[in-house]
Protein backbone atom coordinates (compact mmCIF):
# COMPACT_ATOMS: atom_id res chain seq x y z
CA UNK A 1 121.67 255.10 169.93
CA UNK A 2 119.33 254.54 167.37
CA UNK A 3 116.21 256.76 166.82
CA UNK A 4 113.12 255.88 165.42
CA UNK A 5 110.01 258.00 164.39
CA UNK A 6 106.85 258.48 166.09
CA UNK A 7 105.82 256.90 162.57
CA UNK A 8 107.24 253.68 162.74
CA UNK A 9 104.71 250.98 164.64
CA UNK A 10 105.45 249.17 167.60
CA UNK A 11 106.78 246.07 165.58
CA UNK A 12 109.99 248.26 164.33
CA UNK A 13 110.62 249.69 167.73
CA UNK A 14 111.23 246.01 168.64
CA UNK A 15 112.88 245.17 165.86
CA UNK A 16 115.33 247.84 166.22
CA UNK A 17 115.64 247.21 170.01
CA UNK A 18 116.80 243.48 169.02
CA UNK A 19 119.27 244.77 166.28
CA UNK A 20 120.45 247.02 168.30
CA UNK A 21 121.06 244.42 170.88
CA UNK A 22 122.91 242.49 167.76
CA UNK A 23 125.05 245.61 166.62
CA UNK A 24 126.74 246.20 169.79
CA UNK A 25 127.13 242.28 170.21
CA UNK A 26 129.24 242.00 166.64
CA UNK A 27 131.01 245.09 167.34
CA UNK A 28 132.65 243.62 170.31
CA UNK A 29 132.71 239.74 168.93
CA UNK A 30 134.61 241.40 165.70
CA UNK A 31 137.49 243.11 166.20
CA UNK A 32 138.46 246.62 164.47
CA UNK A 33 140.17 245.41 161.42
CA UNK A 34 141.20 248.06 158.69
CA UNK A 35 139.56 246.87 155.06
CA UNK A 36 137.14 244.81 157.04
CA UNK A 37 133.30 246.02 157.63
CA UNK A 38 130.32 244.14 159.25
CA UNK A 39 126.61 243.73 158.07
CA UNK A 40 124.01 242.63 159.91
CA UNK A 41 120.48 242.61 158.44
CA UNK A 42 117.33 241.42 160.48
CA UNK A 43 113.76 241.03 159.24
CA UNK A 44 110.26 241.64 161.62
CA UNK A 45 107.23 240.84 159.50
CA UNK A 46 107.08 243.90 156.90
CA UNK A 47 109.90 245.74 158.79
CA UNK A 48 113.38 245.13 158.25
CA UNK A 49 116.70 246.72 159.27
CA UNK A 50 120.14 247.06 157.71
CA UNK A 51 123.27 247.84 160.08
CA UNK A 52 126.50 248.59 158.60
CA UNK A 53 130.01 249.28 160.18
CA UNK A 54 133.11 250.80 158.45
CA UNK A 55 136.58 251.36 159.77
CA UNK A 56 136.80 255.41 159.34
CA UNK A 57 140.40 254.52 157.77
CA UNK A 58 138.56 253.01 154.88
CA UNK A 59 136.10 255.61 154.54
CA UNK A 60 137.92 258.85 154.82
CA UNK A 61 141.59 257.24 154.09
CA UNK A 62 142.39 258.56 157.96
CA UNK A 63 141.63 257.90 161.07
CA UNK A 64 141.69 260.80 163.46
CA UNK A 65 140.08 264.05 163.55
CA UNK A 66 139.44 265.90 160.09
CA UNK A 67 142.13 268.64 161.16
CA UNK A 68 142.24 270.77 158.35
CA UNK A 69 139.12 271.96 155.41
CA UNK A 70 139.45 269.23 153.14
CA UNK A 71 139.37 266.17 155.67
CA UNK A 72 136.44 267.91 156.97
CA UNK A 73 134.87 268.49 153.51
CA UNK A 74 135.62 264.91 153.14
CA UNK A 75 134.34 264.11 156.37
CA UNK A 76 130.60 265.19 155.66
CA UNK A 77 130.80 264.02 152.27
CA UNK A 78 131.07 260.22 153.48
CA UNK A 79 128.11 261.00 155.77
CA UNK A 80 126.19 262.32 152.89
CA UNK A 81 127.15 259.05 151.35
CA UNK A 82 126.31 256.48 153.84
CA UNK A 83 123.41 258.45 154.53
CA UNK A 84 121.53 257.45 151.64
CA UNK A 85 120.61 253.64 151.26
CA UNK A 86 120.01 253.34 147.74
CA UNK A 87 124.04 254.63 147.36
CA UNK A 88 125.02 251.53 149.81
CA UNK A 89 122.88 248.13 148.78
CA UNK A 90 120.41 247.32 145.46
CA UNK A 91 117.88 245.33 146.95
CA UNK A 92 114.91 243.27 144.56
CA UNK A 93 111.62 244.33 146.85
CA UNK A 94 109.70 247.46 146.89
CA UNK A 95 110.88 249.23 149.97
CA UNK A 96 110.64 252.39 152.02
CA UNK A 97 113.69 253.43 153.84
CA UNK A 98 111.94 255.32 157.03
CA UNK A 99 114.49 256.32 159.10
CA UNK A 100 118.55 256.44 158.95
CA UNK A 101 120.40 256.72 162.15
CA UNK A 102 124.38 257.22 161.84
CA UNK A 103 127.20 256.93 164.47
CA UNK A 104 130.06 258.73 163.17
CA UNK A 105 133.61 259.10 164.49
CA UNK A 106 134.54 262.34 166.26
CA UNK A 107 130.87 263.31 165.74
CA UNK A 108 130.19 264.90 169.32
CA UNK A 109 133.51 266.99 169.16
CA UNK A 110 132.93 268.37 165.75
CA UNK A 111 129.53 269.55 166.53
CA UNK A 112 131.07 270.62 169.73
CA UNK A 113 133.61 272.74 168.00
CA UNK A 114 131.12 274.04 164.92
CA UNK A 115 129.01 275.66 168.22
CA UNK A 116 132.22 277.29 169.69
CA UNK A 117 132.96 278.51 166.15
CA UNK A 118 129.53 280.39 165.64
CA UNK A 119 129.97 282.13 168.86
CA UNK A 120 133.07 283.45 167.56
CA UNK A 121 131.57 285.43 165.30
CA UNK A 122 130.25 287.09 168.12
CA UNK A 123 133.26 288.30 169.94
CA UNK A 124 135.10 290.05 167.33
CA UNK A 125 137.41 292.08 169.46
CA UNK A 126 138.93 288.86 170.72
CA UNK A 127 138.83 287.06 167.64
CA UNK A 128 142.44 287.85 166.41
CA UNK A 129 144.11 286.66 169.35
CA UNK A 130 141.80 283.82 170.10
CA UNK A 131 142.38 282.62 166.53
CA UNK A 132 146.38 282.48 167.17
CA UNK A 133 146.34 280.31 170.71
CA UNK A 134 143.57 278.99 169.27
CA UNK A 135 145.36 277.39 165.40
CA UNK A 136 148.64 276.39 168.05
CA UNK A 137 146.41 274.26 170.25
CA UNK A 138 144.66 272.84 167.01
CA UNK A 139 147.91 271.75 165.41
CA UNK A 140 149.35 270.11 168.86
CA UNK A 141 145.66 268.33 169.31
CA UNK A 142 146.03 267.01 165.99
CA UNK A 143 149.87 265.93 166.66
CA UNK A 144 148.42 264.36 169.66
CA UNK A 145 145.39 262.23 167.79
CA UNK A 146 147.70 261.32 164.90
CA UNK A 147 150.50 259.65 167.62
CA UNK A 148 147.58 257.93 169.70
CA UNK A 149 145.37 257.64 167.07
CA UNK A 150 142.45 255.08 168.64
CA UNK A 151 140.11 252.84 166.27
CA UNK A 152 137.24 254.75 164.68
CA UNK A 153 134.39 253.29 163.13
CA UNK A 154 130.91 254.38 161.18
CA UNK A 155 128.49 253.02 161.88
CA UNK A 156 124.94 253.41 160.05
CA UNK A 157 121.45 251.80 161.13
CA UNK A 158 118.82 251.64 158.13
CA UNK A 159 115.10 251.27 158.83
CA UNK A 160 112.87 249.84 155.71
CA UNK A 161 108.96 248.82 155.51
CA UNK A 162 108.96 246.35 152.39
CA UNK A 163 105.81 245.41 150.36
CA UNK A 164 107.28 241.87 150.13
CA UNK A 165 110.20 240.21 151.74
CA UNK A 166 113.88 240.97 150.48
CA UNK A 167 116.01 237.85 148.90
CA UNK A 168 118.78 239.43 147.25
CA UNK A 169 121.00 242.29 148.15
CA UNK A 170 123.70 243.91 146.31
CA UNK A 171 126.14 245.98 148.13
CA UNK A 172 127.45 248.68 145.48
CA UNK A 173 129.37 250.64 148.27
CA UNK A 174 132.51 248.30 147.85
CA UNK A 175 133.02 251.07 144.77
CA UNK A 176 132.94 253.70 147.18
CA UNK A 177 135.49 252.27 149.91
CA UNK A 178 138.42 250.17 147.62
CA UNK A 179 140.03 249.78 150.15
CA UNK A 180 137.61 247.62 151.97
CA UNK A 181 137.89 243.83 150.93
CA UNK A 182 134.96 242.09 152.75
CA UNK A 183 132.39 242.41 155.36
CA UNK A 184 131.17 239.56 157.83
CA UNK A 185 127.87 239.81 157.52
CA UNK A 186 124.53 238.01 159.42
CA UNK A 187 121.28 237.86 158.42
CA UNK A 188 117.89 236.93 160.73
CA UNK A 189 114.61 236.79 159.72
CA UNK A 190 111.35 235.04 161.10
CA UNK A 191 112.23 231.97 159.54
CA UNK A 192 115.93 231.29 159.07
CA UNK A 193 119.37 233.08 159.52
CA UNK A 194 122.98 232.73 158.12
CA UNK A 195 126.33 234.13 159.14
CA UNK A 196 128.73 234.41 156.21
CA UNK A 197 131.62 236.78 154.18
CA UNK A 198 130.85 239.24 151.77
CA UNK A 199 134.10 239.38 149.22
CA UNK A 200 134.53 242.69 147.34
CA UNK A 201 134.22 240.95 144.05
CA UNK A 202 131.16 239.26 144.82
CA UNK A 203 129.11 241.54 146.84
CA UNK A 204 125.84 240.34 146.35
CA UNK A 205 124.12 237.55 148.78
CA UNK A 206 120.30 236.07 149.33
CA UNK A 207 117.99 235.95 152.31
CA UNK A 208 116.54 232.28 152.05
C-alpha cells in the first residue's frame, strides 16, 4: 500500500492511485526473475512517480529471512539504501522527492519479532529458558525458509513535485546491485509512453 501525505494535492493522490494500479499489473505480467528488476515511471502535470522492484536475492545476496545479525544488519542497510532517491536515479529537473513508500520482504514478521523482543526485556526471570527453546525454533524456522524458500521482492514507490518535466534519468543503483543485469521498465506521461529494457551498462533512458 502506498501512503501519501496530507501534503500532497489531490492530483498525486490520483496519480499514485493509477501507478499503483500499474505496479501490481507489471508485478504479475513479469515474472520473478533473479538479476531482473522493473521500473515504471508515470508523470501527472507537476507530479510524477517512480516505482521500482528488486528481487531480494539481488539486493541482500539471499532470499529468506535475515536469520542471523549480519543479514539483518544487511537487511536495513538496503532499506536505508533504496530509501533515498538521489542513491537510486540522477534525474536533469529540479525535483522534490515528497514521500517514499517501501514494501520490503519479511517486513511484517521482523517488526513482529523486534516487538516480541522488547517485551523480553521485561520478563527476565524467564528469559534464560525462553532464549534456549526460543534460538532451537529460530534455527529450524530458518532450515525451513531456506528449503522452501518463496520469491521475495522490494519494492519502493517514489513521489516527486518537479519545477519542469523530467527527460533523462540515470539509474546509478546498477552499482549497488551487480548482480542485477536489466530492468523492464515503462514510462507514461500526459503526452506519450514507452515500454523498453534498461541494460546494466547503459542505464540511462529519456522521457520524450
Amino acid at each position: 500500500m502506498i501512503v501519501i501525505p496530507n501534503t500532497v494535492n489531490k492530483g498525486l493522490f490520483k496519480l499514485t492511485s493509477s501507478l499503483s494500479f500499474m505496479a501490481a499489473f507489471a508485478a504479475n505480467a513479469n515474472p520473478h526473475v533473479h538479476g531482473e528488476g522493473t521500473l515504471q515511471v508515470l508523470q501527472a502535470s507537476n507530479d510524477w512517480q517512480f516505482v521500482l522492484q528488486l528481487p531480494a536475492t539481488d539486493v541482500l545476496g539471499f532470499e529468506h529471512k535475515p536469520a542471523s545479525a549480519a543479514e539483518l544488519s544487511q537487511f536495513e542497510k538496503a532499506e536505508n539504501t533504496l530509501s533515498n532517491f538521489k542513491d537510486i536515479f540522477s534525474i536533469d529537473a529540479n525535483c522534490s522527492v515528497v514521500d517514499t513508500t517501501m514494501e520490503a520482504p519479511w517486513q511484517e514478521a521482523l517488526e513482529q519479532e523486534s516487538v516480541e523482543h522488547k517485551a523480553e526485556h521485561h520478563r527476565a526471570d524467564e528469559y534464560n529458558e525462553h532464549e534456549e527453546h526460543g534460538h532451537h525454533d529460530e534455527q529450524e524456522e530458518h532450515k525451513r525458509e531456506v528449503k522452501h524458500a518463496t520469491h521475495s521482492d522490494f519494492r519502493v514507490a517514489y513521489l516527486l513535485t518537479c519545477e519542469s518535466p523530467i527527460s533523462k534519468v540515470e539509474i546509478s543503483g546498477f552499482e549497488l546491485w551487480p548482480s542485477v543485469s536489466m530492468l523492464r521498465a515503462t514510462w507514461i506521461t500526459q503526452t506519450n509512453q514507452q515500454a523498453f529494457i534498461i541494460k546494466a551498462f547503459e542505464p540511462s533512458f529519456e522521457i520524450k
